[in-house]
N, C-alpha and C. Protein backbone atom coordinates (compact mmCIF):
# COMPACT_ATOMS: atom_id res chain seq x y z
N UNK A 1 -7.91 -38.82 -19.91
CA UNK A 1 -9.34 -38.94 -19.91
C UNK A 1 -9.95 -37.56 -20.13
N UNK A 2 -10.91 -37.20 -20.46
CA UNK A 2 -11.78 -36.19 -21.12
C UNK A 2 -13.35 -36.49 -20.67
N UNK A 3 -13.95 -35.75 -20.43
CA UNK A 3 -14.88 -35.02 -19.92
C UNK A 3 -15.65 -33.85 -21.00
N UNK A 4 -16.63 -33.86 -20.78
CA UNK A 4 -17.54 -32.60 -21.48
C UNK A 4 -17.50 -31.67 -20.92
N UNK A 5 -16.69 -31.28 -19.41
CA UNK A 5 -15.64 -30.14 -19.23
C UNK A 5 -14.15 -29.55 -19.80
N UNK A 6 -13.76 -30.97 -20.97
CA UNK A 6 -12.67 -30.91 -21.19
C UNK A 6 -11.23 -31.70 -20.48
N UNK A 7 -9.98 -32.15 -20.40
CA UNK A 7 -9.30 -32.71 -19.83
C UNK A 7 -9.82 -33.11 -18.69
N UNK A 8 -9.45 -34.25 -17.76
CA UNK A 8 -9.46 -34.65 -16.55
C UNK A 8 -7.99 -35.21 -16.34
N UNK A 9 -7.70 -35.04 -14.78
CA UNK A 9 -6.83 -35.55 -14.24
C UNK A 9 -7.35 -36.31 -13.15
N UNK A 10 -6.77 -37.98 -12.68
CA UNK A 10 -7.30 -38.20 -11.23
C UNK A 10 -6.47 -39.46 -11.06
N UNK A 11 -6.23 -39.91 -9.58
CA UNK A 11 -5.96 -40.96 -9.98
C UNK A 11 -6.73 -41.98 -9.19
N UNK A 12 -7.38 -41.51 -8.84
CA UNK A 12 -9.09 -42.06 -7.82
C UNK A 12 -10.06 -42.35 -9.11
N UNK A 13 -10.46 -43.10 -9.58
CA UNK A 13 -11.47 -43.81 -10.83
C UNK A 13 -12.65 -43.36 -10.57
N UNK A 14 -12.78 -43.19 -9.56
CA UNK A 14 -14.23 -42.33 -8.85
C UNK A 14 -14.48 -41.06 -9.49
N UNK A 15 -13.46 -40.58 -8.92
CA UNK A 15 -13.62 -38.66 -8.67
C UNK A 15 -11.82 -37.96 -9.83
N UNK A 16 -13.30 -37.79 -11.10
CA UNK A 16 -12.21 -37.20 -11.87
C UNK A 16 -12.80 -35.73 -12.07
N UNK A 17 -11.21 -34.76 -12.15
CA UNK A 17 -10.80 -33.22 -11.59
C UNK A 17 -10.80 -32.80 -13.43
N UNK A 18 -11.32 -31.87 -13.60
CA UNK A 18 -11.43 -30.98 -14.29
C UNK A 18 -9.71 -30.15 -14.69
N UNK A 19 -8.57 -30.07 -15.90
CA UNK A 19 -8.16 -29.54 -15.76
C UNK A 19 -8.19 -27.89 -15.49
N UNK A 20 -9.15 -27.60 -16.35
CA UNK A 20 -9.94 -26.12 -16.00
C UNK A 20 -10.09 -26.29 -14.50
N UNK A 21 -10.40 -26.47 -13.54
CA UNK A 21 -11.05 -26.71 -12.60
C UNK A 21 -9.44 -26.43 -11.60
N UNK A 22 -8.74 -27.46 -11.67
CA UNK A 22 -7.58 -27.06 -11.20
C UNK A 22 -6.62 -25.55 -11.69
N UNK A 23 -6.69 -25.41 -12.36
CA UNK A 23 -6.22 -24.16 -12.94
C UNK A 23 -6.77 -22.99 -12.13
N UNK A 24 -8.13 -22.83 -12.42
CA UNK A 24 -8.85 -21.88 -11.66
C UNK A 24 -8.43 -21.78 -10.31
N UNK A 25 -8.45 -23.04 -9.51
CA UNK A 25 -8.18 -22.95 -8.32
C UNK A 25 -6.40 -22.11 -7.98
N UNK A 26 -5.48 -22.36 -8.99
CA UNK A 26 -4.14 -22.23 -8.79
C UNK A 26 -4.28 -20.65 -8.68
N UNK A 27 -5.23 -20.23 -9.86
CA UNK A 27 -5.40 -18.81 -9.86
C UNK A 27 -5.73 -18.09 -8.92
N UNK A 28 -6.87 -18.47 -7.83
CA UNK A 28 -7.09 -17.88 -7.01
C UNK A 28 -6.44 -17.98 -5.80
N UNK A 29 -5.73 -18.97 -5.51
CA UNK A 29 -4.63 -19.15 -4.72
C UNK A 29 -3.28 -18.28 -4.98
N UNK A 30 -3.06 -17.83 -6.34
CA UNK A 30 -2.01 -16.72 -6.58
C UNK A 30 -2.91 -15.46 -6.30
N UNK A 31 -3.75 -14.92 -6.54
CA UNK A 31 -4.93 -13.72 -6.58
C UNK A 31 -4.70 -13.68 -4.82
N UNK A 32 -4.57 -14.70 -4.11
CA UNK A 32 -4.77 -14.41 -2.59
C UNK A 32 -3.62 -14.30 -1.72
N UNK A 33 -2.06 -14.39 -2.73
CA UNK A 33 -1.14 -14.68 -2.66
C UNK A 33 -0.48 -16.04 -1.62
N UNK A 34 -1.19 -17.19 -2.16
CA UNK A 34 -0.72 -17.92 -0.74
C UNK A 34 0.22 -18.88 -1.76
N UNK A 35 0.12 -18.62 -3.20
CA UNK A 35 1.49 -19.32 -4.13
C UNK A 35 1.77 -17.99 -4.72
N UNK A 36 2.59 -18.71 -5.69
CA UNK A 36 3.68 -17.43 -6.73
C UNK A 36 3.39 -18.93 -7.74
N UNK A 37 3.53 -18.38 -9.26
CA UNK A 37 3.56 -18.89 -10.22
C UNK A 37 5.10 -18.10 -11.09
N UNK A 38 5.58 -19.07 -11.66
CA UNK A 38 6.45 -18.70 -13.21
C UNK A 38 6.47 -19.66 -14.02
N UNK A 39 6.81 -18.79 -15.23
CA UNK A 39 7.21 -19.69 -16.56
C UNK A 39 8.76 -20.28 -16.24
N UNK A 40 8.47 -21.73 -16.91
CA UNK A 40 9.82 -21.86 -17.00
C UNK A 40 10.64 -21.79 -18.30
N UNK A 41 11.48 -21.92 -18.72
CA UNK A 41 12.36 -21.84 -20.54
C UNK A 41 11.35 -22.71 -21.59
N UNK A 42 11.17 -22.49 -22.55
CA UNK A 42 10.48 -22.95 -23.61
C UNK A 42 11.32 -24.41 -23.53
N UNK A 43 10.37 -25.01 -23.48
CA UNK A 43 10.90 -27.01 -24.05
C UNK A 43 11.96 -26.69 -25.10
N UNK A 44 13.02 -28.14 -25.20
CA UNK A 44 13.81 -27.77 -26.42
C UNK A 44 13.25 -28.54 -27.98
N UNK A 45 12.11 -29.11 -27.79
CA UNK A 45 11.69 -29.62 -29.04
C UNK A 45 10.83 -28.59 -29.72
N UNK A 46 11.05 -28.63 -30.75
CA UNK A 46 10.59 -27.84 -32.01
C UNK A 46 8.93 -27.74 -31.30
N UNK A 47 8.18 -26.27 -30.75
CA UNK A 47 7.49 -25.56 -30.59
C UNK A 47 7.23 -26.06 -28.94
N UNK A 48 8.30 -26.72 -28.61
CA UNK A 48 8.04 -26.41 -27.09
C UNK A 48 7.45 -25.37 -26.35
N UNK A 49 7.00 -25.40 -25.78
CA UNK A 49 6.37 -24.48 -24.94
C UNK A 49 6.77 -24.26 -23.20
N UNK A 50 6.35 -23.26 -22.75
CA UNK A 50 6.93 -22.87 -21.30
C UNK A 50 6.27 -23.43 -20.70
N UNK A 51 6.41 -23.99 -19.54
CA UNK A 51 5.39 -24.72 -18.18
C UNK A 51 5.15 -24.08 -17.39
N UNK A 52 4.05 -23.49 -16.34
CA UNK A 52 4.09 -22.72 -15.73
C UNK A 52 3.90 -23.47 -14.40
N UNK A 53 4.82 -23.33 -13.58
CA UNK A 53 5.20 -23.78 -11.96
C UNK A 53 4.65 -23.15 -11.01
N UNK A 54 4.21 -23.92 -9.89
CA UNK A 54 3.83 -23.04 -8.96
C UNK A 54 4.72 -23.28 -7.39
N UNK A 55 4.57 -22.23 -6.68
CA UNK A 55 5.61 -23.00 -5.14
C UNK A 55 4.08 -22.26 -4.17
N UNK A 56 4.41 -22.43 -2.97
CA UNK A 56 3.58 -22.11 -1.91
C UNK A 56 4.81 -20.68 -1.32
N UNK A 57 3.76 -19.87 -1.13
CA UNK A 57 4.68 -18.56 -0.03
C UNK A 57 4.81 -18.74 1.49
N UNK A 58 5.27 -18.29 2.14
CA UNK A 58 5.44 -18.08 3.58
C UNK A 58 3.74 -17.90 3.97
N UNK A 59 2.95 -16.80 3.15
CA UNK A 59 1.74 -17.07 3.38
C UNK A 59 0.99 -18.09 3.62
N UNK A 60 1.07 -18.37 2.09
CA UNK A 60 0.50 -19.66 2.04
C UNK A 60 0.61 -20.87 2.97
N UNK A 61 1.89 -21.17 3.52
CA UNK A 61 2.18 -22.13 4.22
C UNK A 61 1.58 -21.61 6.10
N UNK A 62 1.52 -20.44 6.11
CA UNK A 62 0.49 -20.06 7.43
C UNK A 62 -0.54 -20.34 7.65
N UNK A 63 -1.22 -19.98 6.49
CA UNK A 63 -2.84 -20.62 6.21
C UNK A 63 -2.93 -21.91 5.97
N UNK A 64 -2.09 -22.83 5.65
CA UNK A 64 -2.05 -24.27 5.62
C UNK A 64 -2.09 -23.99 6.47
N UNK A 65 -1.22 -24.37 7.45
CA UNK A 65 -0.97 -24.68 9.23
C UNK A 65 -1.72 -24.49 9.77
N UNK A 66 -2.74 -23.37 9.74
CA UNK A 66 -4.17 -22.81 10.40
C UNK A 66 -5.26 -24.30 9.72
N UNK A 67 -5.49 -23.82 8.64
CA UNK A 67 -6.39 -24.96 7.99
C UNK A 67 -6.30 -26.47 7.90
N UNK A 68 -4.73 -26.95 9.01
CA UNK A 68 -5.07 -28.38 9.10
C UNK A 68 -5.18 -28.08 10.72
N UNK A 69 -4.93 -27.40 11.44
CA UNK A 69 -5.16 -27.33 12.77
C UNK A 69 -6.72 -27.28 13.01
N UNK A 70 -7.11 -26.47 12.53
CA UNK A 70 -8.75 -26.82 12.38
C UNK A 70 -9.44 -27.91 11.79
N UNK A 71 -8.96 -28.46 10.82
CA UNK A 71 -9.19 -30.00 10.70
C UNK A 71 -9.44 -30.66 11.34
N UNK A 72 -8.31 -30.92 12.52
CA UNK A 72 -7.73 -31.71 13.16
C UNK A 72 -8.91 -30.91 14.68
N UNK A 73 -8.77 -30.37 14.63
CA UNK A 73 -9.90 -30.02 15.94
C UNK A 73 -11.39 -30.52 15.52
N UNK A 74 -11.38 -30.29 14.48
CA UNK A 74 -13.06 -30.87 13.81
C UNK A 74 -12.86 -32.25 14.07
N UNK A 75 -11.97 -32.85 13.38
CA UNK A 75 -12.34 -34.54 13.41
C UNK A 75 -11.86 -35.29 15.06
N UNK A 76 -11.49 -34.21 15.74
CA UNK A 76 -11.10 -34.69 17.23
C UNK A 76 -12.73 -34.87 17.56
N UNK A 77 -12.87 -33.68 17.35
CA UNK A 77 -15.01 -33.73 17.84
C UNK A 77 -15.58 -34.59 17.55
N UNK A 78 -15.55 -35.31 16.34
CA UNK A 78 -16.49 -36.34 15.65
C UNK A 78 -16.28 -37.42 15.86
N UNK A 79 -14.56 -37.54 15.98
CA UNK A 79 -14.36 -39.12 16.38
C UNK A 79 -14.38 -39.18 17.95
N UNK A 80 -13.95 -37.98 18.72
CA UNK A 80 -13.97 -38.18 20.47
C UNK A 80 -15.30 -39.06 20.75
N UNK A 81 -15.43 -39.58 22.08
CA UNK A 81 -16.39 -40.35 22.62
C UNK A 81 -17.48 -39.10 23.05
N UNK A 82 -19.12 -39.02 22.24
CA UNK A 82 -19.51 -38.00 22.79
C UNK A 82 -20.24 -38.51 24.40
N UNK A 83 -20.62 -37.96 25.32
CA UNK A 83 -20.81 -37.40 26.40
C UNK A 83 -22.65 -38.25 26.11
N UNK A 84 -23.23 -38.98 27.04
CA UNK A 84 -24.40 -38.89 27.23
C UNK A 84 -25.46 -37.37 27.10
N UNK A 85 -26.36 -37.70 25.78
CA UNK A 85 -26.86 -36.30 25.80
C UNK A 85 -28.40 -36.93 26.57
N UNK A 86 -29.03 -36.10 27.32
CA UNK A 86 -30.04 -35.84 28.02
C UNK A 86 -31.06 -34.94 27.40
């Protein structure tokens, strides 16, 4: 699917993602080092091209752990039973 941003990816019919859009994001997630990116070997069909992979760092996976723990404290708040307010 395509967009007047160019490619989309989604698989929600609702809410379609910008490939630009994802990209950018990968970038600044390497820029903050919480992934690593590489190329991998050129495809073997005539003008294959390299794919570029991404993994998560030891960083990265800290700041996950932080950022669903806070999640998870937010939506404890919202769904807990609140307290008679006065």
């Amino acid at each position: 699917m395509a967009s007047r941003f160019g490619p989309t990816c989604s698989s929600d019919p609702v809410r379609d993602v910008s490939l630009a859009g994802v990209y950018a994001a990968l970038d600044r997630l390497e820029y903050l080092g919480l992934t690593r990116a590489w190329l991998s070997t050129p495809r073997p069909e005539r003008g294959g091209r390299a794919r570029r992979h991404y993994a998560i760092t030891a960083a990265g996976r800290t700041r996950l752990g932080r950022e669903h723990a806070q999640t998870l404290r937010m939506w404890r708040g919202v769904l807990s039973p609140t307290r008679s307010r006065k």
